[in-house]
PDB file of N, CA and C in Angstrom:
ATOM      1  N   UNK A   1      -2.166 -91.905 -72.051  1.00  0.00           N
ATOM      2  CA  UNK A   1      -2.217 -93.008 -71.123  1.00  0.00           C
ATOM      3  C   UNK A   1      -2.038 -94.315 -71.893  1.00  0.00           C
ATOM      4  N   UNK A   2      -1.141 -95.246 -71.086  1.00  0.00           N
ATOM      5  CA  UNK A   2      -0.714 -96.543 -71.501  1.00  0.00           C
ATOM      6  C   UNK A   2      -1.825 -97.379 -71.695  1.00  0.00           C
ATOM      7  N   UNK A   3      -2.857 -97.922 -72.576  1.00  0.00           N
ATOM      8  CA  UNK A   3      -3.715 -98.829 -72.181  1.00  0.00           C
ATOM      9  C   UNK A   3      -3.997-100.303 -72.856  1.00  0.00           C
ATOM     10  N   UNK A   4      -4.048-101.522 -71.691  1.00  0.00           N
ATOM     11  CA  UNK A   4      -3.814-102.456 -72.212  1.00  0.00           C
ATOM     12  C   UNK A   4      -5.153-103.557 -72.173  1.00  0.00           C
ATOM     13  N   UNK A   5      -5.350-104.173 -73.487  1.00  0.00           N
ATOM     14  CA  UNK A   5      -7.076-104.803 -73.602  1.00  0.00           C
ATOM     15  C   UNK A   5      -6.566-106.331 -73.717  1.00  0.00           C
ATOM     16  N   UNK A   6      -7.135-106.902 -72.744  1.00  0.00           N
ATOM     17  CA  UNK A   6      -7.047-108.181 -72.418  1.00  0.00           C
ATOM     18  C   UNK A   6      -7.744-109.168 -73.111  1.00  0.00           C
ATOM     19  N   UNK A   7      -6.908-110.362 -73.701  1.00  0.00           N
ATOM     20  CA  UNK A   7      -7.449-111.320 -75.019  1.00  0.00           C
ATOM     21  C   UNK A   7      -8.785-111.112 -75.245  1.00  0.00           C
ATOM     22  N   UNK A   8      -9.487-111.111 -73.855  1.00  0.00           N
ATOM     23  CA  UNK A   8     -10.845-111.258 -73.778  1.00  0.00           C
ATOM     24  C   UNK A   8     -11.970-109.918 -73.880  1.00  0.00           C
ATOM     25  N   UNK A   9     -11.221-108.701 -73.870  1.00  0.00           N
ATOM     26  CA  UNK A   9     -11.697-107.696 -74.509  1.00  0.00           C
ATOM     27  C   UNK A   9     -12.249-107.111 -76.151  1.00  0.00           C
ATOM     28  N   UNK A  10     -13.132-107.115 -76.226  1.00  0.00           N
ATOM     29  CA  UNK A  10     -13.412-107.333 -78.166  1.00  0.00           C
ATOM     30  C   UNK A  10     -12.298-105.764 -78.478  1.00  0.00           C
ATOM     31  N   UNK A  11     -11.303-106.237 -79.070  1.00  0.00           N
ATOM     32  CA  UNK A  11     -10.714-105.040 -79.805  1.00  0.00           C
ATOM     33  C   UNK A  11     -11.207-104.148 -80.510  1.00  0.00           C
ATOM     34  N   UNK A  12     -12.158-103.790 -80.383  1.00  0.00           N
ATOM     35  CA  UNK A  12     -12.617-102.250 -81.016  1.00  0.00           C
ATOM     36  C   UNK A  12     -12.741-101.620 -80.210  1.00  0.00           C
ATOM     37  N   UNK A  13     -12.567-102.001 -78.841  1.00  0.00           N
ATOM     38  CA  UNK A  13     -12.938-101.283 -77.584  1.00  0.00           C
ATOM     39  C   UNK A  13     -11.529-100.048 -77.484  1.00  0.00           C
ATOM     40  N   UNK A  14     -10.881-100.023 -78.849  1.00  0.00           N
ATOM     41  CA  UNK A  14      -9.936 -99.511 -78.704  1.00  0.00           C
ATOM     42  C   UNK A  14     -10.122 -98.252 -79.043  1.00  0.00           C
ATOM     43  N   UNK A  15     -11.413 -98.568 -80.613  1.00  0.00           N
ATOM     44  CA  UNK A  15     -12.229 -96.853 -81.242  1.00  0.00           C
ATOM     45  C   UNK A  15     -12.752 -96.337 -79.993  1.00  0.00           C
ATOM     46  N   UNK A  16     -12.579 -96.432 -78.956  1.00  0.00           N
ATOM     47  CA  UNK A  16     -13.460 -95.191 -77.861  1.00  0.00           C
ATOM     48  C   UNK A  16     -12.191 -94.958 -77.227  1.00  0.00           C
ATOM     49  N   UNK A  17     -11.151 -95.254 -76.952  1.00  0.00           N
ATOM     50  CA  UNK A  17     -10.086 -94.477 -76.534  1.00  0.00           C
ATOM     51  C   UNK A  17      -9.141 -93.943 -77.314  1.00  0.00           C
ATOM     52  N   UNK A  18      -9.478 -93.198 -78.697  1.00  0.00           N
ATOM     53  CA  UNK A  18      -8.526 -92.776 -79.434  1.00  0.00           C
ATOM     54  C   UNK A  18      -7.068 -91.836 -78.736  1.00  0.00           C
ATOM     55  N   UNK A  19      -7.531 -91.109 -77.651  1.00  0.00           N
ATOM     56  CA  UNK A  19      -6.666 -90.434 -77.192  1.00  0.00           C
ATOM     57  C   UNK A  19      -5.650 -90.760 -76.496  1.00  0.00           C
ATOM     58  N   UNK A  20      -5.723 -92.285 -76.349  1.00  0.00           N
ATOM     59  CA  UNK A  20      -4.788 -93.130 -75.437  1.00  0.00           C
ATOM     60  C   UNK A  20      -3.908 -94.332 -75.963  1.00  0.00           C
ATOM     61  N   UNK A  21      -2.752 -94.498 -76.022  1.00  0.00           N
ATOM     62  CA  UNK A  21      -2.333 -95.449 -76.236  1.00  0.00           C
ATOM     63  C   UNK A  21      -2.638 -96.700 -76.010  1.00  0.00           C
ATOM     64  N   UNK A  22      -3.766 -97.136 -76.732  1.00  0.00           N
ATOM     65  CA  UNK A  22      -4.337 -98.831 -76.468  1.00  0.00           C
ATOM     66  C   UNK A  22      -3.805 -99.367 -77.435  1.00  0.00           C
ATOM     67  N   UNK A  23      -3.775-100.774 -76.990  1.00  0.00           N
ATOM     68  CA  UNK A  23      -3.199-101.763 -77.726  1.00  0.00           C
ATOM     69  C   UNK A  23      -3.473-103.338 -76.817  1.00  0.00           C
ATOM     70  N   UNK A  24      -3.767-104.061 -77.787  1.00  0.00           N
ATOM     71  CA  UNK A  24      -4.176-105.344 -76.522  1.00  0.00           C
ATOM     72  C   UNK A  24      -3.036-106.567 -76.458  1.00  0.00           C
ATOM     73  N   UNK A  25      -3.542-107.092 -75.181  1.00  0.00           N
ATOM     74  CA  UNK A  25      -1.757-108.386 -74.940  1.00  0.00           C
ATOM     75  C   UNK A  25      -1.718-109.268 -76.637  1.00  0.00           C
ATOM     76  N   UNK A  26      -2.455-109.440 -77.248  1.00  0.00           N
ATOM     77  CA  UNK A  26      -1.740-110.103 -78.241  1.00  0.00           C
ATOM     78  C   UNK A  26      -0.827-109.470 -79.444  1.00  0.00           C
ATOM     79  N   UNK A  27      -1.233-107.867 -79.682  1.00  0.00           N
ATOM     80  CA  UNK A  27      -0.713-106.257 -80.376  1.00  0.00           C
ATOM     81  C   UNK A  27       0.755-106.711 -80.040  1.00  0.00           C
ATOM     82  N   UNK A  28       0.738-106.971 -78.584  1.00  0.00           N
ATOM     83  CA  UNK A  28       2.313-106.940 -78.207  1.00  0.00           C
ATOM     84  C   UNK A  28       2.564-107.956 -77.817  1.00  0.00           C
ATOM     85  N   UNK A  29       2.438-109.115 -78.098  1.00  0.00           N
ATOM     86  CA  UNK A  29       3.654-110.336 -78.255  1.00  0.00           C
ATOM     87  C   UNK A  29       2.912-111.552 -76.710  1.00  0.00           C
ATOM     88  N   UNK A  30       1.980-110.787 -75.820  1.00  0.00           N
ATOM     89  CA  UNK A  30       1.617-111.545 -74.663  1.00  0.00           C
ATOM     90  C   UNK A  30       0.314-112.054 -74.991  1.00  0.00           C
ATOM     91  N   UNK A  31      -0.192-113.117 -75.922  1.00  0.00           N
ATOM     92  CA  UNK A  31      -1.261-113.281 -76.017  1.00  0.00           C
ATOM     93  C   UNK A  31      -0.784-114.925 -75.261  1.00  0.00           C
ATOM     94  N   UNK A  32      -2.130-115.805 -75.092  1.00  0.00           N
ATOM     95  CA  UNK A  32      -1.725-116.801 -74.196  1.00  0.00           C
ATOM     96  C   UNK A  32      -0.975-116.862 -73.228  1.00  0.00           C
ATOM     97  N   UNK A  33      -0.332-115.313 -72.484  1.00  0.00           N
ATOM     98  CA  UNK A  33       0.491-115.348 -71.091  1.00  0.00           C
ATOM     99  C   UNK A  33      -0.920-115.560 -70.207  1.00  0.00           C
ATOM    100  N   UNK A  34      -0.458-116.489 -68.988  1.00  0.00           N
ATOM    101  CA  UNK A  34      -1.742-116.333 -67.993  1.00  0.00           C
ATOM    102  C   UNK A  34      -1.844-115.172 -67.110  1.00  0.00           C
ATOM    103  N   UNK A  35      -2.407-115.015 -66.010  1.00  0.00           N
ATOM    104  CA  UNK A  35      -2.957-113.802 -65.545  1.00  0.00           C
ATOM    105  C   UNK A  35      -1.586-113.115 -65.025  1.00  0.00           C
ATOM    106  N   UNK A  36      -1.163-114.092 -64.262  1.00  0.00           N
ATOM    107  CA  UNK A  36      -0.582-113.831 -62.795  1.00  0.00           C
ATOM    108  C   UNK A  36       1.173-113.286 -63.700  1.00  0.00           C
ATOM    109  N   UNK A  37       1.551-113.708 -64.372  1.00  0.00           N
ATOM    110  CA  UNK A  37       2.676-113.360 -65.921  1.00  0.00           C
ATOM    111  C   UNK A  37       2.184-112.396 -66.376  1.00  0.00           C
ATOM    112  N   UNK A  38       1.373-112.634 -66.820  1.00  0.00           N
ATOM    113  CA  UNK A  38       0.565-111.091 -67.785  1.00  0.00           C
ATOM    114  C   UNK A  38       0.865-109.992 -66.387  1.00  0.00           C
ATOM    115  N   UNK A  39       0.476-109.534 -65.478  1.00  0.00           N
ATOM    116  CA  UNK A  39      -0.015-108.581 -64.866  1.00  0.00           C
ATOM    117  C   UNK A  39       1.585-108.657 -64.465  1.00  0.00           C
ATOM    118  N   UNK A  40       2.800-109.108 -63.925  1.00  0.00           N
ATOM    119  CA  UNK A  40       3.874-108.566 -63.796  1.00  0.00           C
ATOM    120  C   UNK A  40       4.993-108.322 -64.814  1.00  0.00           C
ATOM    121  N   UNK A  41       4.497-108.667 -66.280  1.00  0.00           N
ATOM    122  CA  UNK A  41       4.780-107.658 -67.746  1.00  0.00           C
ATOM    123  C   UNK A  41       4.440-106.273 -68.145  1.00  0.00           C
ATOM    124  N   UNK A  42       3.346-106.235 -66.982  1.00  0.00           N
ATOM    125  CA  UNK A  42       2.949-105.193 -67.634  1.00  0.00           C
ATOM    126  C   UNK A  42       3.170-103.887 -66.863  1.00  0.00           C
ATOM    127  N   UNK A  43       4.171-104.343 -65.878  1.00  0.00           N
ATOM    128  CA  UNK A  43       4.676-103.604 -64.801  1.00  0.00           C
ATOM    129  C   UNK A  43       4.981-102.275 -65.659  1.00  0.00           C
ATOM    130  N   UNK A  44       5.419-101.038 -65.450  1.00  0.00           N
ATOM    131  CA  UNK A  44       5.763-100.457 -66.607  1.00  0.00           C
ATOM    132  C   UNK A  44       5.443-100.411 -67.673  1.00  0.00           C
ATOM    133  N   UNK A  45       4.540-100.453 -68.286  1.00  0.00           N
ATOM    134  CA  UNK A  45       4.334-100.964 -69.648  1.00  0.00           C
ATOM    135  C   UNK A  45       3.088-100.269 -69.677  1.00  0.00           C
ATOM    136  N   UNK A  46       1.755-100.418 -68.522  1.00  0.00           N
ATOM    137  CA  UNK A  46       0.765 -99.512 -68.601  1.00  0.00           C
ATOM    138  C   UNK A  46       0.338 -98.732 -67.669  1.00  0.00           C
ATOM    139  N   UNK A  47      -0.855 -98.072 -67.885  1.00  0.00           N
ATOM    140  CA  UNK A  47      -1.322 -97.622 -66.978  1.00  0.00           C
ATOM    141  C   UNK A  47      -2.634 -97.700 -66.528  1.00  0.00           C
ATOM    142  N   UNK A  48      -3.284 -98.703 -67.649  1.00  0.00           N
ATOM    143  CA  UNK A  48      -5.012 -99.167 -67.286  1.00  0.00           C
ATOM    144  C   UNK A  48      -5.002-100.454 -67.995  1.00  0.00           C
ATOM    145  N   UNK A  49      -5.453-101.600 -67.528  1.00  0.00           N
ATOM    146  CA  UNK A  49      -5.496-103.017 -67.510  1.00  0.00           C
ATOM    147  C   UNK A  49      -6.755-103.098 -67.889  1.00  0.00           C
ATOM    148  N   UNK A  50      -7.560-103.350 -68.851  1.00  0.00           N
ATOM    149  CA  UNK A  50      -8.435-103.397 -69.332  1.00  0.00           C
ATOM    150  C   UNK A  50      -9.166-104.790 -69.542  1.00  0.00           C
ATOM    151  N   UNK A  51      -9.693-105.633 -68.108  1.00  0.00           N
ATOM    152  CA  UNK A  51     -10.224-107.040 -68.810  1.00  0.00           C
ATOM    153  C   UNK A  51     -11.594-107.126 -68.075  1.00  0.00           C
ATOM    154  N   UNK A  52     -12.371-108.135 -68.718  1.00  0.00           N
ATOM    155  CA  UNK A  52     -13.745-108.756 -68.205  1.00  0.00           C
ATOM    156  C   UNK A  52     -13.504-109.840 -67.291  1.00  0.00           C
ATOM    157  N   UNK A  53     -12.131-110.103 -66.691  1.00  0.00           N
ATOM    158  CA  UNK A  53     -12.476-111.262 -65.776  1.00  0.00           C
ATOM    159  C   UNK A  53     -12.493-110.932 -64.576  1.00  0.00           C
ATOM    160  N   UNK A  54     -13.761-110.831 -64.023  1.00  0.00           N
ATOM    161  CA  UNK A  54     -14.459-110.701 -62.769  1.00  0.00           C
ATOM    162  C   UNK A  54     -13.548-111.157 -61.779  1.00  0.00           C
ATOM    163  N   UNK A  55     -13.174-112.414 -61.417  1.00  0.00           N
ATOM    164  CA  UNK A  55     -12.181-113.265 -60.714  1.00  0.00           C
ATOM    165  C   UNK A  55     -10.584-112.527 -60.610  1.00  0.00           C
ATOM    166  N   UNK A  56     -10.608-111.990 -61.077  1.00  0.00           N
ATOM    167  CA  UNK A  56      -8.719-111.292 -61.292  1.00  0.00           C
ATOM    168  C   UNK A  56      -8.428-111.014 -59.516  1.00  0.00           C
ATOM    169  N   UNK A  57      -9.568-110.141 -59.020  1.00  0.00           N
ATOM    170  CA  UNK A  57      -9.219-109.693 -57.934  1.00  0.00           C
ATOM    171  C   UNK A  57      -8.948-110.688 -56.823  1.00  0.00           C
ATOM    172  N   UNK A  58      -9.570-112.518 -57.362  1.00  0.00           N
ATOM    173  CA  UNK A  58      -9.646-113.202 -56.134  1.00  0.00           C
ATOM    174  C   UNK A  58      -8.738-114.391 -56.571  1.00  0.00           C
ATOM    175  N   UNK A  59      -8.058-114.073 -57.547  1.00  0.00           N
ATOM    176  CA  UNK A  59      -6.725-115.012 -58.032  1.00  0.00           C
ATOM    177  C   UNK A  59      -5.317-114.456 -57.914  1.00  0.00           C
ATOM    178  N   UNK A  60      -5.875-113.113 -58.093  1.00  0.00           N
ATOM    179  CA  UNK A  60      -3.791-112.421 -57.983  1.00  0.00           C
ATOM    180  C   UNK A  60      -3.925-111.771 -56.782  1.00  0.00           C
ATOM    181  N   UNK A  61      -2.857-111.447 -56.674  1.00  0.00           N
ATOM    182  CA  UNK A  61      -2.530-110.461 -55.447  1.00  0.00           C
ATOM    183  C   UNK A  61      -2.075-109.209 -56.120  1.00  0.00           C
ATOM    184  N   UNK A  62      -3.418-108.192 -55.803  1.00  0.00           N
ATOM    185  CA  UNK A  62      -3.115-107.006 -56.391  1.00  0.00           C
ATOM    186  C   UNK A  62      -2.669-105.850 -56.163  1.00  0.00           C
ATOM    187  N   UNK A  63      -2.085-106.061 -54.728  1.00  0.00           N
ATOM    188  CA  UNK A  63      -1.567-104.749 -53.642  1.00  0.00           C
ATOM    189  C   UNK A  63      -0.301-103.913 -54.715  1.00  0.00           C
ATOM    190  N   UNK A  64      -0.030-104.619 -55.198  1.00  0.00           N
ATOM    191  CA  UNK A  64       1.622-104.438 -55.657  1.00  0.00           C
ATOM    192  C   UNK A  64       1.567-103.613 -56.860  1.00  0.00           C
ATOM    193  N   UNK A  65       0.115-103.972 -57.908  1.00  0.00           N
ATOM    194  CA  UNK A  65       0.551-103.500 -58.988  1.00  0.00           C
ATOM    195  C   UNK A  65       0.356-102.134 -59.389  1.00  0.00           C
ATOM    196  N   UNK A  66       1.774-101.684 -60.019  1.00  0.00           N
ATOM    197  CA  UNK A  66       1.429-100.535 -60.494  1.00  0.00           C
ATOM    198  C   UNK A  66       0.801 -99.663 -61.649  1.00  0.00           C
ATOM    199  N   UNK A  67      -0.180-100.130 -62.204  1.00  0.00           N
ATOM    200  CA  UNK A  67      -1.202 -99.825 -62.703  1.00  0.00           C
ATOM    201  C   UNK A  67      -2.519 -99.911 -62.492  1.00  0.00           C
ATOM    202  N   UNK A  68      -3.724 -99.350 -63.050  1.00  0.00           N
ATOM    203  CA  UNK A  68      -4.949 -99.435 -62.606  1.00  0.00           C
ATOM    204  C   UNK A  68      -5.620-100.275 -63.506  1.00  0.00           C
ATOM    205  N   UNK A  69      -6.483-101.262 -62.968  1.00  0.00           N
ATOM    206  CA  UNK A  69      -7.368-101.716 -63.590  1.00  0.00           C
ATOM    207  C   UNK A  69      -8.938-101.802 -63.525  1.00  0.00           C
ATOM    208  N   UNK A  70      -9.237-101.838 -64.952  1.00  0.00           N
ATOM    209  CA  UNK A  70     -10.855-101.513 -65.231  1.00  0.00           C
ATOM    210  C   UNK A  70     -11.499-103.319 -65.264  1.00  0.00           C
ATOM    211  N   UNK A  71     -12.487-103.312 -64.959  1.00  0.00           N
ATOM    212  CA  UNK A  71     -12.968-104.790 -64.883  1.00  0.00           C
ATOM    213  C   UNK A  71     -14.657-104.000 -65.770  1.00  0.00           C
ATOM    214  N   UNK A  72     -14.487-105.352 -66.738  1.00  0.00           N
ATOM    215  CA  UNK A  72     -15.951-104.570 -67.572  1.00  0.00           C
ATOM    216  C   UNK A  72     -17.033-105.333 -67.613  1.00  0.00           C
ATOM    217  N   UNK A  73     -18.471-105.302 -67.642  1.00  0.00           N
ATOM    218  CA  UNK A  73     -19.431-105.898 -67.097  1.00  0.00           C
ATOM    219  C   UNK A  73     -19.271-106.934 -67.820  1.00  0.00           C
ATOM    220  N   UNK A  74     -18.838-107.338 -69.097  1.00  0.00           N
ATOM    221  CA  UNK A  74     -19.186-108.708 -70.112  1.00  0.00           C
ATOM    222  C   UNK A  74     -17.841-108.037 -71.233  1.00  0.00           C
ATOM    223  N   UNK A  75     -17.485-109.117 -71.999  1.00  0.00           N
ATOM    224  CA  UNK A  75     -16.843-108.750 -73.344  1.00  0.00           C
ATOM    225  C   UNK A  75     -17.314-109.396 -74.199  1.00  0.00           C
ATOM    226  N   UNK A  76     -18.485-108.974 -74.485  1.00  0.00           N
ATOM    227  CA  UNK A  76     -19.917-109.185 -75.560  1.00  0.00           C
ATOM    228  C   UNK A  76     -19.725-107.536 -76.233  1.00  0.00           C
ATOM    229  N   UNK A  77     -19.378-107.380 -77.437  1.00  0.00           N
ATOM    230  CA  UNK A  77     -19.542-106.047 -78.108  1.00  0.00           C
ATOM    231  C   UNK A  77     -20.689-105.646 -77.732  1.00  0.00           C
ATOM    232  N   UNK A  78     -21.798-106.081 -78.308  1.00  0.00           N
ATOM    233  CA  UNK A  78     -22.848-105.320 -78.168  1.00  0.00           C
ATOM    234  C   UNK A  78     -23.297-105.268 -76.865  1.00  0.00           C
ATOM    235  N   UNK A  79     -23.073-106.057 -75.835  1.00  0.00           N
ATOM    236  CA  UNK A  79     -23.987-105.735 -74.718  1.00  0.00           C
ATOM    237  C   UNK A  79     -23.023-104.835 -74.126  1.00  0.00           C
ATOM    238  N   UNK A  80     -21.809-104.021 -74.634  1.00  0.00           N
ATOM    239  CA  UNK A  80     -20.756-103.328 -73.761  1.00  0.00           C
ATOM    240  C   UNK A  80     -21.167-101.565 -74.062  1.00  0.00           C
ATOM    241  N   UNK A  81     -22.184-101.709 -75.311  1.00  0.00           N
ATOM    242  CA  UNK A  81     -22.712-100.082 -75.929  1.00  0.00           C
ATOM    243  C   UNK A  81     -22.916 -98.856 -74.905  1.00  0.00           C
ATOM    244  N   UNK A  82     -23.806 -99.881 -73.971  1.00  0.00           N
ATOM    245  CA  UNK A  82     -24.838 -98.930 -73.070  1.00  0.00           C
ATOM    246  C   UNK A  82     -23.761 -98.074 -71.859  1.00  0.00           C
ATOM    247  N   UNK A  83     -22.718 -98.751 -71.854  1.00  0.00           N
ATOM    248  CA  UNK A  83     -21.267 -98.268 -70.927  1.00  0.00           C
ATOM    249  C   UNK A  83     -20.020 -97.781 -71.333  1.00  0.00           C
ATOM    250  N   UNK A  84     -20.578 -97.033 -72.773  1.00  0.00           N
ATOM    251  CA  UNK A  84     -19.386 -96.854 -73.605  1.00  0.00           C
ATOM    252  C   UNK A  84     -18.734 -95.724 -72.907  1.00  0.00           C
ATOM    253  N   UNK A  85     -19.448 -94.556 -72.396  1.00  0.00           N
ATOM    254  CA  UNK A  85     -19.320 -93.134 -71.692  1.00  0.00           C
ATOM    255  C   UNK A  85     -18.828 -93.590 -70.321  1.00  0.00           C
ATOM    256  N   UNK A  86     -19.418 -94.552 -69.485  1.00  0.00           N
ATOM    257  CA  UNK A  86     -18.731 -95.495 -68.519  1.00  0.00           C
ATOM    258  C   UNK A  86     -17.365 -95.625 -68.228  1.00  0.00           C
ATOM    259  N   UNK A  87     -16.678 -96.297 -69.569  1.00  0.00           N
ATOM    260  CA  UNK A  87     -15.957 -97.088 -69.805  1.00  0.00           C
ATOM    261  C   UNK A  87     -14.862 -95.634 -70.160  1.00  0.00           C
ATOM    262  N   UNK A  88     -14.896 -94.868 -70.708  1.00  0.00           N
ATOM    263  CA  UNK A  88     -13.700 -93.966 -71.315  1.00  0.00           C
ATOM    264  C   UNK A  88     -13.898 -93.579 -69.949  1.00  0.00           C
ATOM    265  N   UNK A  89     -14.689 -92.653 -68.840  1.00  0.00           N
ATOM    266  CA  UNK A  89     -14.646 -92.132 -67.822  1.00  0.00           C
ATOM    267  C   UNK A  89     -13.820 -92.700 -66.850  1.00  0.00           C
ATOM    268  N   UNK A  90     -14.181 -94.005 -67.277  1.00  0.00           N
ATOM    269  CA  UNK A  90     -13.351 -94.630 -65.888  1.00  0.00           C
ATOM    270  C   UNK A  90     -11.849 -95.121 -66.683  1.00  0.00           C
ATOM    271  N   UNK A  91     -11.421 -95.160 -67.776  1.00  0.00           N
ATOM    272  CA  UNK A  91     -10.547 -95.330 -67.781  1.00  0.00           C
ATOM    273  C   UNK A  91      -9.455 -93.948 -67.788  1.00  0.00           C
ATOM    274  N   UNK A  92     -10.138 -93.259 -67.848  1.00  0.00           N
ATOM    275  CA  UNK A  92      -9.047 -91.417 -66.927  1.00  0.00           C
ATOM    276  C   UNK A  92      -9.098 -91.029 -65.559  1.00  0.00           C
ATOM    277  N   UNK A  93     -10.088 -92.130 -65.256  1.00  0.00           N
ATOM    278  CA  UNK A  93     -10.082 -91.700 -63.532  1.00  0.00           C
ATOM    279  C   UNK A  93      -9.228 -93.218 -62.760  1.00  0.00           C
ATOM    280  N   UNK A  94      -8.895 -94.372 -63.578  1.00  0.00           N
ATOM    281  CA  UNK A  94      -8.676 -95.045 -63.004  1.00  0.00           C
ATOM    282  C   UNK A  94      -7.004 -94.556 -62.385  1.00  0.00           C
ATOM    283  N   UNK A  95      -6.845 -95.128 -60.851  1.00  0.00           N
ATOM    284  CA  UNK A  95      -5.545 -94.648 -60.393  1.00  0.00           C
ATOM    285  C   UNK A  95      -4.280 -96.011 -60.066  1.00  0.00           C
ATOM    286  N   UNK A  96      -3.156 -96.105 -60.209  1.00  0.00           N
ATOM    287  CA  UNK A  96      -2.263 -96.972 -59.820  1.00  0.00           C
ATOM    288  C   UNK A  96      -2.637 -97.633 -59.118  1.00  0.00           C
ATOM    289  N   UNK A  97      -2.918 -99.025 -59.005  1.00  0.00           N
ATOM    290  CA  UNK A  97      -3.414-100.013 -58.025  1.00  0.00           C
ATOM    291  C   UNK A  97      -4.475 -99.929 -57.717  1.00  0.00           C
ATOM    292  N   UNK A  98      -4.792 -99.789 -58.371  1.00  0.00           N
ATOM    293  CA  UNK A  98      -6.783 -98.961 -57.929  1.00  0.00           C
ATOM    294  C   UNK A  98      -7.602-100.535 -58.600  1.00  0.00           C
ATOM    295  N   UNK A  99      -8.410-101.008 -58.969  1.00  0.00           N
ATOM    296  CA  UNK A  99      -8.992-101.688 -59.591  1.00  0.00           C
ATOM    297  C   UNK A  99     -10.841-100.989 -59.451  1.00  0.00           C
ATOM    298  N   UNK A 100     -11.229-100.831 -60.973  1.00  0.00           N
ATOM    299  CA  UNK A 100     -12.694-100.363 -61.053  1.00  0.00           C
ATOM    300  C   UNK A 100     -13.705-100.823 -62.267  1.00  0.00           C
ATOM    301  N   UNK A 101     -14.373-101.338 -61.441  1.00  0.00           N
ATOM    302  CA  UNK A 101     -15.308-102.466 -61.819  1.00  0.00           C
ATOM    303  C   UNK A 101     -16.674-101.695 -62.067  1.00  0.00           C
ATOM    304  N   UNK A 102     -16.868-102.144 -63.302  1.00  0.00           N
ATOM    305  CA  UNK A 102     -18.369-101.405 -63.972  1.00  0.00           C
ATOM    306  C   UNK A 102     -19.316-101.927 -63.890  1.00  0.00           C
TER     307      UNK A 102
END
C-alpha cells in the first residue's frame, strides 16, 4: 500500500508501517504544497493520506478523492505511542474516499 505522511506527521511514523510503501510529501518533492494541491497530487500516487489536521474534512471537498485518509489524534511523537496498534490497523482497513479519524 501507497502511503503518504503529511509535513505535519513526525516521520518515524513510517517504522510502524514497514510493510507499506510510506514516504512523506516532502520524500517526494510536495513539501509546502497547501492542502487543497496536495490532495489532487496525490490522486494516483496513494492509497492512505496520513495527516493530524483535524479541519481537512471542513476545508476540502472530499467526495472525489481517491484515496483513504487517516486523521491522527496529535503529531506529538510521544503522545501518538498509546495508538501505535490503532494506527497500522486503520491504515489496512482504510478504504478509497473513506476518511478515519482516531
Amino acid at each position: 500500500m501507497r502511503v503518504i505522511l503529511d509535513e505535519s506527521v513526525p516521520r518515524r511514523l513510517k517504522l510502524w508501517l514497514p510493510d507499506h510503501d510510506a514516504r512523506t510529501v516532502v520524500e517526494i518533492g510536495w513539501g509546502g504544497v497547501k492542502n487543497g494541491r496536495l490532495l489532487q497530487l496525490m490522486a494516483g500516487c496513494a492509497d492512505v493520506f496520513i495527516t493530524a489536521d483535524k479541519n481537512l474534512e471542513f476545508q476540502q471537498n472530499l467526495t472525489a478523492i481517491e484515496f483513504g485518509i487517516l486523521v491522527l489524534p496529535t503529531n506529538r511523537w510521544k503522545l501518538l505511542q498509546p495508538y501505535r496498534d490503532s494506527i497500522i490497523l486503520a491504515v489496512a482497513q482504510t478504504k478509497p474516499g473513506k476518511m478515519t479519524v482516531i
